[in-house]
PDB file of N, CA and C in Angstrom:
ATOM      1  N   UNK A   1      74.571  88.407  97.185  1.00  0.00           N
ATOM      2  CA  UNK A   1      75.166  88.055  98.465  1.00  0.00           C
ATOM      3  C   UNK A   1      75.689  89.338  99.129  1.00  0.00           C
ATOM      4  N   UNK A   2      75.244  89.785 100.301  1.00  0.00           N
ATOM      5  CA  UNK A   2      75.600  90.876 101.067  1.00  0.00           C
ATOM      6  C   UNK A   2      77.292  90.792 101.394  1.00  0.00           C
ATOM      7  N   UNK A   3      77.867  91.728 101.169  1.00  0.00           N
ATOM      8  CA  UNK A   3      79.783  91.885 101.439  1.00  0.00           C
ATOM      9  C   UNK A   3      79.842  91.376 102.591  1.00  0.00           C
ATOM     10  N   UNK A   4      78.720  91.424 103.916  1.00  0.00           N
ATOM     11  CA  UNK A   4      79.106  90.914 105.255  1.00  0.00           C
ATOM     12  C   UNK A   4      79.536  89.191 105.185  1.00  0.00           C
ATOM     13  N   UNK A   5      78.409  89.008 104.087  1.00  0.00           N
ATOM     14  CA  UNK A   5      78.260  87.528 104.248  1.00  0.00           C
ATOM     15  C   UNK A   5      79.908  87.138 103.403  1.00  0.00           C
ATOM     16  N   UNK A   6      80.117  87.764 102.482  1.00  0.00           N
ATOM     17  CA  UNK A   6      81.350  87.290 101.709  1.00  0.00           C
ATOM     18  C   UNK A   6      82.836  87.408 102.638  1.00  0.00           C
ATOM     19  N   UNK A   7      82.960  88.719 102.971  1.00  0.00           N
ATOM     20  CA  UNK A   7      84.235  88.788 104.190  1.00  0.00           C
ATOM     21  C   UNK A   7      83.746  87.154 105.141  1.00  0.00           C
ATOM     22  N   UNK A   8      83.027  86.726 105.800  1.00  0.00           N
ATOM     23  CA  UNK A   8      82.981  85.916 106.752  1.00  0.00           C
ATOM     24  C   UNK A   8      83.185  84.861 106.165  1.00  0.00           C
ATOM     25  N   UNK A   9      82.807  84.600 104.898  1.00  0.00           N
ATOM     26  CA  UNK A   9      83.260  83.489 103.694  1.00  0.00           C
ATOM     27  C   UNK A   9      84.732  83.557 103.552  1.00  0.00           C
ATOM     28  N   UNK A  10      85.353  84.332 103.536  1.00  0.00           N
ATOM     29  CA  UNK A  10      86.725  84.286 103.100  1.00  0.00           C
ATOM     30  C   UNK A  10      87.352  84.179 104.427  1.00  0.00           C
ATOM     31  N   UNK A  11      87.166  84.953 105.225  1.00  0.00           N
ATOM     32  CA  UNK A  11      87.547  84.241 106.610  1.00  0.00           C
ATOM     33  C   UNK A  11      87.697  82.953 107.596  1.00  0.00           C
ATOM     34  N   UNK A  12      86.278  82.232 106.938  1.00  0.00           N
ATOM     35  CA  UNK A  12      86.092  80.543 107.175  1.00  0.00           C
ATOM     36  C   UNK A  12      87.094  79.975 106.017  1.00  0.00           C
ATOM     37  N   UNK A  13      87.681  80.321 104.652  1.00  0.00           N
ATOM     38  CA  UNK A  13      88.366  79.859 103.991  1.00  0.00           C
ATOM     39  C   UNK A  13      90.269  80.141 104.399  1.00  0.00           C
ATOM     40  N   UNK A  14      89.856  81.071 105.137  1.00  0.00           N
ATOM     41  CA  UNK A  14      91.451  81.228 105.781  1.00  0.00           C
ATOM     42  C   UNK A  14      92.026  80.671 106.865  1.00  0.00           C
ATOM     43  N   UNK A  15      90.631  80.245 107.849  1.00  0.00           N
ATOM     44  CA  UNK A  15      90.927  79.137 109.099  1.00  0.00           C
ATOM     45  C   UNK A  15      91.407  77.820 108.588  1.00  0.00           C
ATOM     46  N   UNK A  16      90.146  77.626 107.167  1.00  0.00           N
ATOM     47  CA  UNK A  16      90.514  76.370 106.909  1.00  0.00           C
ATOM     48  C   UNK A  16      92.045  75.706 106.296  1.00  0.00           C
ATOM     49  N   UNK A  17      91.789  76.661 106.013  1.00  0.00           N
ATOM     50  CA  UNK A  17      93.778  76.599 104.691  1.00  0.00           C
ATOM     51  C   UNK A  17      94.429  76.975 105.923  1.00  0.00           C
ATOM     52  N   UNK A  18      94.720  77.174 107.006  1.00  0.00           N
ATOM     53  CA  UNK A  18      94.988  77.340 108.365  1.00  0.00           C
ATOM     54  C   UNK A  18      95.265  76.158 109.106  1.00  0.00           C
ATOM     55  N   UNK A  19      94.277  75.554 109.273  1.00  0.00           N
ATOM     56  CA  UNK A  19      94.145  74.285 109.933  1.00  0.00           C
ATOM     57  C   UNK A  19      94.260  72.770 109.356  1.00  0.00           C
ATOM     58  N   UNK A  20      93.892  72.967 108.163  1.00  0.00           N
ATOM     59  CA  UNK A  20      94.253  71.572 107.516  1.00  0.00           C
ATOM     60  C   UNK A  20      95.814  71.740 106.924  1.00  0.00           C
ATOM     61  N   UNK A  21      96.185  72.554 106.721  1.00  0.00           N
ATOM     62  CA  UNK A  21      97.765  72.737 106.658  1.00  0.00           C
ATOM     63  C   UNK A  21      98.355  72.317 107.941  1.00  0.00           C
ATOM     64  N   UNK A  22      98.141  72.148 109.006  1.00  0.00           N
ATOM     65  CA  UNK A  22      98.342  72.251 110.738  1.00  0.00           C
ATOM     66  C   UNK A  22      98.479  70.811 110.225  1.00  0.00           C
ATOM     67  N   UNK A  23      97.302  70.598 110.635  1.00  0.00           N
ATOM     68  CA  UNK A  23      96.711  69.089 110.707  1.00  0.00           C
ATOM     69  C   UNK A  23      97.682  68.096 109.969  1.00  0.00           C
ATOM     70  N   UNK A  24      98.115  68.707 108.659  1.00  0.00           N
ATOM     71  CA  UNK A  24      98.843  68.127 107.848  1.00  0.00           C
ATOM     72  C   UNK A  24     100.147  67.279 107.678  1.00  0.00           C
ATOM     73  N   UNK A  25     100.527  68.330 108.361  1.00  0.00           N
ATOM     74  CA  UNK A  25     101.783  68.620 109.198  1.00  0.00           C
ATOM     75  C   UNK A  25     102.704  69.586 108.128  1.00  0.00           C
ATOM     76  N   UNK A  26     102.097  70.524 108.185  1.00  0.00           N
ATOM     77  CA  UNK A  26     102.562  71.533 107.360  1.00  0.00           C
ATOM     78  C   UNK A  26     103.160  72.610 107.909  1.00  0.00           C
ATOM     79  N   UNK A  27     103.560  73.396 107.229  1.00  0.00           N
ATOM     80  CA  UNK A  27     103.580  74.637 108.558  1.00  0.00           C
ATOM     81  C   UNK A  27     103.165  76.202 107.545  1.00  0.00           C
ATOM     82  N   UNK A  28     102.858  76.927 108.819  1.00  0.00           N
ATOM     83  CA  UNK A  28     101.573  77.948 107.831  1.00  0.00           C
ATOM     84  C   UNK A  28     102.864  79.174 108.433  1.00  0.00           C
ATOM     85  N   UNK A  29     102.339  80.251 107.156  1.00  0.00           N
ATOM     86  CA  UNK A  29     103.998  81.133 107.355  1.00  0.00           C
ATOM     87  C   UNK A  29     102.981  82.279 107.656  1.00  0.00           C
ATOM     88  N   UNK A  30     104.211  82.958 109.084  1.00  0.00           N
ATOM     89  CA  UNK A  30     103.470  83.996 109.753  1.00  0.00           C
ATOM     90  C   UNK A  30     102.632  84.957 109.459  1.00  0.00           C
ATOM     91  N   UNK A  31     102.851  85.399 107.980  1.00  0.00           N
ATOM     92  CA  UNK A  31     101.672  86.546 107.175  1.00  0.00           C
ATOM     93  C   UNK A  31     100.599  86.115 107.390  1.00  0.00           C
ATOM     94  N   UNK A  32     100.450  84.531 106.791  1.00  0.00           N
ATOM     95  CA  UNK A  32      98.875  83.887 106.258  1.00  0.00           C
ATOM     96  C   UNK A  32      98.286  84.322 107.800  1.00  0.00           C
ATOM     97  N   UNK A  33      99.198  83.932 109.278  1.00  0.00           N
ATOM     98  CA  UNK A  33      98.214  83.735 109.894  1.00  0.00           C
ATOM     99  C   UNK A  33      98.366  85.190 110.752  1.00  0.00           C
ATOM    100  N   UNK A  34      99.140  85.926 110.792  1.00  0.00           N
ATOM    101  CA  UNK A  34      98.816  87.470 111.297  1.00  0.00           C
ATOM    102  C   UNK A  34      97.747  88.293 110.398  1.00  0.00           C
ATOM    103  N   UNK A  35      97.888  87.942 108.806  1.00  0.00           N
ATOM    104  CA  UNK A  35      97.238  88.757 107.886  1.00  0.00           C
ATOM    105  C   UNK A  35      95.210  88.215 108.384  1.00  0.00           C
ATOM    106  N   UNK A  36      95.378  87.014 108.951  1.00  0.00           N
ATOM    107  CA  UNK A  36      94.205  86.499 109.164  1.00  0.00           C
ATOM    108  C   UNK A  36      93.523  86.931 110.828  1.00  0.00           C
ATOM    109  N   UNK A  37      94.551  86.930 111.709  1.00  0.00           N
ATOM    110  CA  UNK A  37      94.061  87.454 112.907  1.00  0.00           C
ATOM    111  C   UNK A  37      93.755  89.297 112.759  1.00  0.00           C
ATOM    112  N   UNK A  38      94.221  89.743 111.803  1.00  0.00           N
ATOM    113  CA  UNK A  38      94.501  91.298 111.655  1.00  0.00           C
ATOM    114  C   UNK A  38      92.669  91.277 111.049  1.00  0.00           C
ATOM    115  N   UNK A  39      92.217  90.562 110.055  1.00  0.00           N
ATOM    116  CA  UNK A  39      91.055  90.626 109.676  1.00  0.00           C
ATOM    117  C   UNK A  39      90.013  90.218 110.411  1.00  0.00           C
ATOM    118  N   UNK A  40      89.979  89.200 111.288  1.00  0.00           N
ATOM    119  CA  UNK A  40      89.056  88.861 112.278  1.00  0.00           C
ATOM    120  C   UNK A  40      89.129  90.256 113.209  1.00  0.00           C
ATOM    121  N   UNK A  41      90.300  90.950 113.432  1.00  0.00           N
ATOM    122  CA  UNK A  41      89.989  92.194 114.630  1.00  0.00           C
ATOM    123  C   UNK A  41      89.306  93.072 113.863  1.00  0.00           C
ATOM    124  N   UNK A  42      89.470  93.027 112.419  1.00  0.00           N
ATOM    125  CA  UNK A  42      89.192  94.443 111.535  1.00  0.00           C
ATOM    126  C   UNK A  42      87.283  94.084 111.308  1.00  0.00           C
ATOM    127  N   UNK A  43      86.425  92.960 111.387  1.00  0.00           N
ATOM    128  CA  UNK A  43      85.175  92.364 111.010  1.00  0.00           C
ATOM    129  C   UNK A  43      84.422  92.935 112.448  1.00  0.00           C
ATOM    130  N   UNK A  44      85.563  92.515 113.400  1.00  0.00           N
ATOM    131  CA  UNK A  44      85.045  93.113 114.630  1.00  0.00           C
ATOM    132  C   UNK A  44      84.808  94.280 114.719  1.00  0.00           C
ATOM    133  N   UNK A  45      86.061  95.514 114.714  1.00  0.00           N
ATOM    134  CA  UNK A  45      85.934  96.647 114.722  1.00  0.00           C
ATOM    135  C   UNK A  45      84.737  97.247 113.934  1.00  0.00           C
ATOM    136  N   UNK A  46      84.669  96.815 112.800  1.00  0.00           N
ATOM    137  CA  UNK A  46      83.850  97.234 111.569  1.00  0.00           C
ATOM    138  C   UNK A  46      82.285  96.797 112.141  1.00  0.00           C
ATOM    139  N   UNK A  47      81.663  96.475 113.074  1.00  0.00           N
ATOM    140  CA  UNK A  47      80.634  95.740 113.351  1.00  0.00           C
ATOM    141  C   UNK A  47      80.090  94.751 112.627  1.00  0.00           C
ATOM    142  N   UNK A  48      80.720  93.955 112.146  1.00  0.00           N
ATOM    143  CA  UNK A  48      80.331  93.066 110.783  1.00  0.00           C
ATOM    144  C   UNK A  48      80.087  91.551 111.845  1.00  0.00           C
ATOM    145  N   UNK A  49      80.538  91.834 112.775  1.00  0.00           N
ATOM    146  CA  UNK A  49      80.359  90.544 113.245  1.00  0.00           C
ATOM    147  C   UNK A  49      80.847  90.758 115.162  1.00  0.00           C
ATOM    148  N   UNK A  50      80.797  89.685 115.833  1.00  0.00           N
ATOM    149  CA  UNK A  50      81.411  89.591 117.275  1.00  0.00           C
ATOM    150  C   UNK A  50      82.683  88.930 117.863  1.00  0.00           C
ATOM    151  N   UNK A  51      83.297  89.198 118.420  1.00  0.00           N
ATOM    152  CA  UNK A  51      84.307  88.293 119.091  1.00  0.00           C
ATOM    153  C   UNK A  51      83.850  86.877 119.323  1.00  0.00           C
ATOM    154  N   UNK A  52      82.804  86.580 119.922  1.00  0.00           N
ATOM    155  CA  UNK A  52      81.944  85.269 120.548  1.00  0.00           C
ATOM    156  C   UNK A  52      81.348  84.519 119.205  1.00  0.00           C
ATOM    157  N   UNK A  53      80.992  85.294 118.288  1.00  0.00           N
ATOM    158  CA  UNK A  53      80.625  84.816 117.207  1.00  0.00           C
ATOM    159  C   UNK A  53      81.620  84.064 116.068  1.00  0.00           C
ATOM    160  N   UNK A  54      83.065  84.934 116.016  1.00  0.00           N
ATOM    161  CA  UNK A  54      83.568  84.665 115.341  1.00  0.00           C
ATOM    162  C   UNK A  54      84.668  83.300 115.981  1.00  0.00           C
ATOM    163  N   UNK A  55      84.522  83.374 117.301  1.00  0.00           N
ATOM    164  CA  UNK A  55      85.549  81.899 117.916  1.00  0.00           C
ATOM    165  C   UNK A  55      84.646  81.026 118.191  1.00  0.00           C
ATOM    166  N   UNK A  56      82.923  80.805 118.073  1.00  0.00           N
ATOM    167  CA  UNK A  56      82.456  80.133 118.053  1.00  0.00           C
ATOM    168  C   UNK A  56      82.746  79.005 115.959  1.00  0.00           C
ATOM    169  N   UNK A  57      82.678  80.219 115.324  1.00  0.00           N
ATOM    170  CA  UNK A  57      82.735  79.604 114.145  1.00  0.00           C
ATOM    171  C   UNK A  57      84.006  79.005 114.128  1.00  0.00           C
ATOM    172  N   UNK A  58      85.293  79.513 114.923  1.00  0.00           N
ATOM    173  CA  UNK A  58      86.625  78.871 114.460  1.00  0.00           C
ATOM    174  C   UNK A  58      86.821  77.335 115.208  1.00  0.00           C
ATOM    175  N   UNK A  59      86.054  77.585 116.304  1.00  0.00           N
ATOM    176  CA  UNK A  59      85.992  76.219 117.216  1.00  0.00           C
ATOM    177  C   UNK A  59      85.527  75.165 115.958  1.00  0.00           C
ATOM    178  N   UNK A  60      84.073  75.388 115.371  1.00  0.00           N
ATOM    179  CA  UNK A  60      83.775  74.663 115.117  1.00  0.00           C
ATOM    180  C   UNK A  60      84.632  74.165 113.856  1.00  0.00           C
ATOM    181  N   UNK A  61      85.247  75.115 112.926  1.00  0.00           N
ATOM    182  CA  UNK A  61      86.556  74.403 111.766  1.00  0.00           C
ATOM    183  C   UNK A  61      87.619  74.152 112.319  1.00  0.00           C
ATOM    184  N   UNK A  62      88.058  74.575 113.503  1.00  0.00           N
ATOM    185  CA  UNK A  62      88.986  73.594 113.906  1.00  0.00           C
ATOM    186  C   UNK A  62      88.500  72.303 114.283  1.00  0.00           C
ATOM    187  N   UNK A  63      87.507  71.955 114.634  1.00  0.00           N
ATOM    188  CA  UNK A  63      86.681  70.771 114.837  1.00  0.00           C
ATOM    189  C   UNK A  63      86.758  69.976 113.697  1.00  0.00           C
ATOM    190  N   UNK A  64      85.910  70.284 112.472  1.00  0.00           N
ATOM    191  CA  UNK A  64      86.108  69.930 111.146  1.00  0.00           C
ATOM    192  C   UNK A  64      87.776  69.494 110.857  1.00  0.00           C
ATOM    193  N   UNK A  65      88.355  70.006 111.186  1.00  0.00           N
ATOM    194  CA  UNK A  65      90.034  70.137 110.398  1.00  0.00           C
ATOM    195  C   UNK A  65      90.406  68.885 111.159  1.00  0.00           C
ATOM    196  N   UNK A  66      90.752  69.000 112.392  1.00  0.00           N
ATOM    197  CA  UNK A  66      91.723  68.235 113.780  1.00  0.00           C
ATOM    198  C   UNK A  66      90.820  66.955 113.707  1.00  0.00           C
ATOM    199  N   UNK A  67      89.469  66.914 114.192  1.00  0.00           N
ATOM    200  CA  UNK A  67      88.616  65.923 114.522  1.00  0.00           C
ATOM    201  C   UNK A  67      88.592  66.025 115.919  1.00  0.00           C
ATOM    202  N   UNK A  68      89.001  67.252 116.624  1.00  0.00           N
ATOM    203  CA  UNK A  68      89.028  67.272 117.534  1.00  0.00           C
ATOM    204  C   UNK A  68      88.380  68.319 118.372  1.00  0.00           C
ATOM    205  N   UNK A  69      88.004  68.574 119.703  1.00  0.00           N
ATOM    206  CA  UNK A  69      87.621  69.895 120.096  1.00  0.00           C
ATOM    207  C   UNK A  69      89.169  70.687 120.600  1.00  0.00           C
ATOM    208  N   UNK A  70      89.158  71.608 121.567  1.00  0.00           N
ATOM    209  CA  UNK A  70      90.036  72.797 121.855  1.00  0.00           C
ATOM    210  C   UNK A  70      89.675  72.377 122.948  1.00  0.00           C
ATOM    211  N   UNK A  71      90.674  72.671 123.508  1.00  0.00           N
ATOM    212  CA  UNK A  71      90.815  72.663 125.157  1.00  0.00           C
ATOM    213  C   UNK A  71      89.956  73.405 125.934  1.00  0.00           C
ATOM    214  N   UNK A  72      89.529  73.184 126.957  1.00  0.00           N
ATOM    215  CA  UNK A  72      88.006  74.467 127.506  1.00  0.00           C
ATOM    216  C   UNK A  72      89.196  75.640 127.561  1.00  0.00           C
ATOM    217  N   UNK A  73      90.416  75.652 128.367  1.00  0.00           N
ATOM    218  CA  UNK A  73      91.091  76.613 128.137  1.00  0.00           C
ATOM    219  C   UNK A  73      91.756  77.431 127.199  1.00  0.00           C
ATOM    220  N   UNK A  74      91.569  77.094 126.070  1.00  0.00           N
ATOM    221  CA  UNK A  74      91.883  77.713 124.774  1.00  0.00           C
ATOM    222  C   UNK A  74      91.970  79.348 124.630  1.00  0.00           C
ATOM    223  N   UNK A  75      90.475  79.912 124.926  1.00  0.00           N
ATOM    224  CA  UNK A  75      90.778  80.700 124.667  1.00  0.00           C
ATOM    225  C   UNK A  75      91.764  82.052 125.981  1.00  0.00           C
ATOM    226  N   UNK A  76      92.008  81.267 127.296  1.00  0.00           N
ATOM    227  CA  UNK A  76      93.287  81.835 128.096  1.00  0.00           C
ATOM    228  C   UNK A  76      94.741  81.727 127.408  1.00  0.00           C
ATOM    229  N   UNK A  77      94.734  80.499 126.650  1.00  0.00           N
ATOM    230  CA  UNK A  77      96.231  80.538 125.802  1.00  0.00           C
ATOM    231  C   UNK A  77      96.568  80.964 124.407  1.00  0.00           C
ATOM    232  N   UNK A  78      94.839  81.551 124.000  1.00  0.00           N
ATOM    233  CA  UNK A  78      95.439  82.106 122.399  1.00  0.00           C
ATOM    234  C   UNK A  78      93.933  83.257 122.843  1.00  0.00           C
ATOM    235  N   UNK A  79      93.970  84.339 123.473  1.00  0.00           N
ATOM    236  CA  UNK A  79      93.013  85.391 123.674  1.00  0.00           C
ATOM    237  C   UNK A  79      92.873  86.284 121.961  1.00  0.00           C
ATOM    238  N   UNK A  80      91.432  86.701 121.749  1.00  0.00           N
ATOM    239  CA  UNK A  80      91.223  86.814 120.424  1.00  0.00           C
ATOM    240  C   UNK A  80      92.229  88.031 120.452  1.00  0.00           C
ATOM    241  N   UNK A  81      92.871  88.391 119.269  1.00  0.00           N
ATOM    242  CA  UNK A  81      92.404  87.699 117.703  1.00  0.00           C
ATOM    243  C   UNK A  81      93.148  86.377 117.623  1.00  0.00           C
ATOM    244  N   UNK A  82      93.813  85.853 118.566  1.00  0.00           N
ATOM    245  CA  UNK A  82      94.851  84.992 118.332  1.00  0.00           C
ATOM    246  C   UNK A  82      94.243  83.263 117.798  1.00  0.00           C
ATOM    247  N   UNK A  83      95.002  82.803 116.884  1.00  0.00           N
ATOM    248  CA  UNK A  83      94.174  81.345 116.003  1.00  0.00           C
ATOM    249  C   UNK A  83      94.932  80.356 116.568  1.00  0.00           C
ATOM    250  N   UNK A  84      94.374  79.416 117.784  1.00  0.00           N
ATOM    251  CA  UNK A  84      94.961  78.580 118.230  1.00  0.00           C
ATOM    252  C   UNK A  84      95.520  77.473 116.927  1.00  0.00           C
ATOM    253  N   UNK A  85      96.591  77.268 117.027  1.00  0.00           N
ATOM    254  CA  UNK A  85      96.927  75.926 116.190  1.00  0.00           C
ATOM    255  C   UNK A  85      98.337  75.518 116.315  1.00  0.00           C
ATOM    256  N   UNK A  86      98.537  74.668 116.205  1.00  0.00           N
ATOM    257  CA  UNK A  86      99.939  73.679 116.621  1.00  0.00           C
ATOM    258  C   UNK A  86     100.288  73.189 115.432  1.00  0.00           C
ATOM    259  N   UNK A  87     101.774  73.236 115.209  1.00  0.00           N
ATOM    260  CA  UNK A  87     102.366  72.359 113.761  1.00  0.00           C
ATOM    261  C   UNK A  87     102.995  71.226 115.011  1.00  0.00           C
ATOM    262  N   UNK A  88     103.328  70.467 113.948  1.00  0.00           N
ATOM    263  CA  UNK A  88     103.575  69.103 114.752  1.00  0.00           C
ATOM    264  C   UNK A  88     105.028  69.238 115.197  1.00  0.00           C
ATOM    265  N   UNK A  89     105.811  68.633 116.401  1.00  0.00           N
ATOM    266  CA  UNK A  89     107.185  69.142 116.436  1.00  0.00           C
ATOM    267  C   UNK A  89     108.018  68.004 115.777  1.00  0.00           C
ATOM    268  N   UNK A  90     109.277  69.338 115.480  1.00  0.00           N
ATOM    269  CA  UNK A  90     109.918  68.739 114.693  1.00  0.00           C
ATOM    270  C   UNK A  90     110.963  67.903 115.440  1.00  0.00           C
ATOM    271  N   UNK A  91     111.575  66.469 114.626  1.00  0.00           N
ATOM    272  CA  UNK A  91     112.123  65.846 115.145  1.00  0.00           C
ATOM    273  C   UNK A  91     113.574  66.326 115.718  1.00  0.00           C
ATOM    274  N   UNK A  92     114.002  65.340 116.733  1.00  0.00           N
ATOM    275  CA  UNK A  92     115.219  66.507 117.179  1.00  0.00           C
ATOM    276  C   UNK A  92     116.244  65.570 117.409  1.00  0.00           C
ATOM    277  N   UNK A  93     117.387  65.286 116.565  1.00  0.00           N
ATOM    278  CA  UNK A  93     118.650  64.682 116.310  1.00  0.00           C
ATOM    279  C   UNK A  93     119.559  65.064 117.418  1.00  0.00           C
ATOM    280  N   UNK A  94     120.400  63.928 117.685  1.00  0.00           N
ATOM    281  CA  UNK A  94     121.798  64.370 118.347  1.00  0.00           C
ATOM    282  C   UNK A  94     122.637  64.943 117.531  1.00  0.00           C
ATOM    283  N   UNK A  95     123.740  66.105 117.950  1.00  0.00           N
ATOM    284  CA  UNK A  95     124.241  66.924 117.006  1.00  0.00           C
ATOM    285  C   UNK A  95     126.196  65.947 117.364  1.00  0.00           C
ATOM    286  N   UNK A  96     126.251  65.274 118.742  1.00  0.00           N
ATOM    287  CA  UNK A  96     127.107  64.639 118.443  1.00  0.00           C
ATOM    288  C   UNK A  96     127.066  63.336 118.957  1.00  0.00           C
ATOM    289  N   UNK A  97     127.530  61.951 119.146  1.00  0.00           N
ATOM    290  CA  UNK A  97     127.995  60.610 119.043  1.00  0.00           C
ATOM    291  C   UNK A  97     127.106  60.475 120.523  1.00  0.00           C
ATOM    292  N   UNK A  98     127.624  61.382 121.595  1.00  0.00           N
ATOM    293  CA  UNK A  98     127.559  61.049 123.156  1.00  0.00           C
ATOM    294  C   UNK A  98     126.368  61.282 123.960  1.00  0.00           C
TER     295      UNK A  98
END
């Protein structure tokens, strides 16, 4: 298996543990997902792959994950390297009686 093909393997395994954690209602801690946008810029830089290529593949596991598509505007509110995804919000209590 060529190293190109394996980096892009581990990369589809980092959206996914990404997004089904999302989905979950989990919440994903800022390393996993900076350490993951830092490698999608670094596949790029490295010519291992494209910008268009690589948010075509994330569309489609966020697809897989959500059951859902991305907004056509998506990529104006999370511009690459950025990994669109939403944790669910958290509930929000009165802090007094009134």
């Amino acid at each position: 298996m060529p190293k190109n093909s394996r980096a892009l393997e581990q990369l589809e395994q980092q959206w996914r543990q990404i997004f089904s954690t999302l989905q979950g209602g989990g919440e994903v801690s800022p390393a996993l997902r900076l350490r993951t946008e830092g490698f999608m810029q670094a596949l790029v830089a490295l010519d291992v792959t494209t910008v268009t290529a690589l948010q075509a593949s994330m569309v489609t596991i966020y697809g897989e994950c959500f059951q859902q598509e991305l907004p056509d505007n998506w990529q104006e509110l999370f511009p690459f390297p950025q990994i669109p995804g939403f944790g669910l919000r958290a509930p929000v209590y009165p802090s007094t009686r009134e």
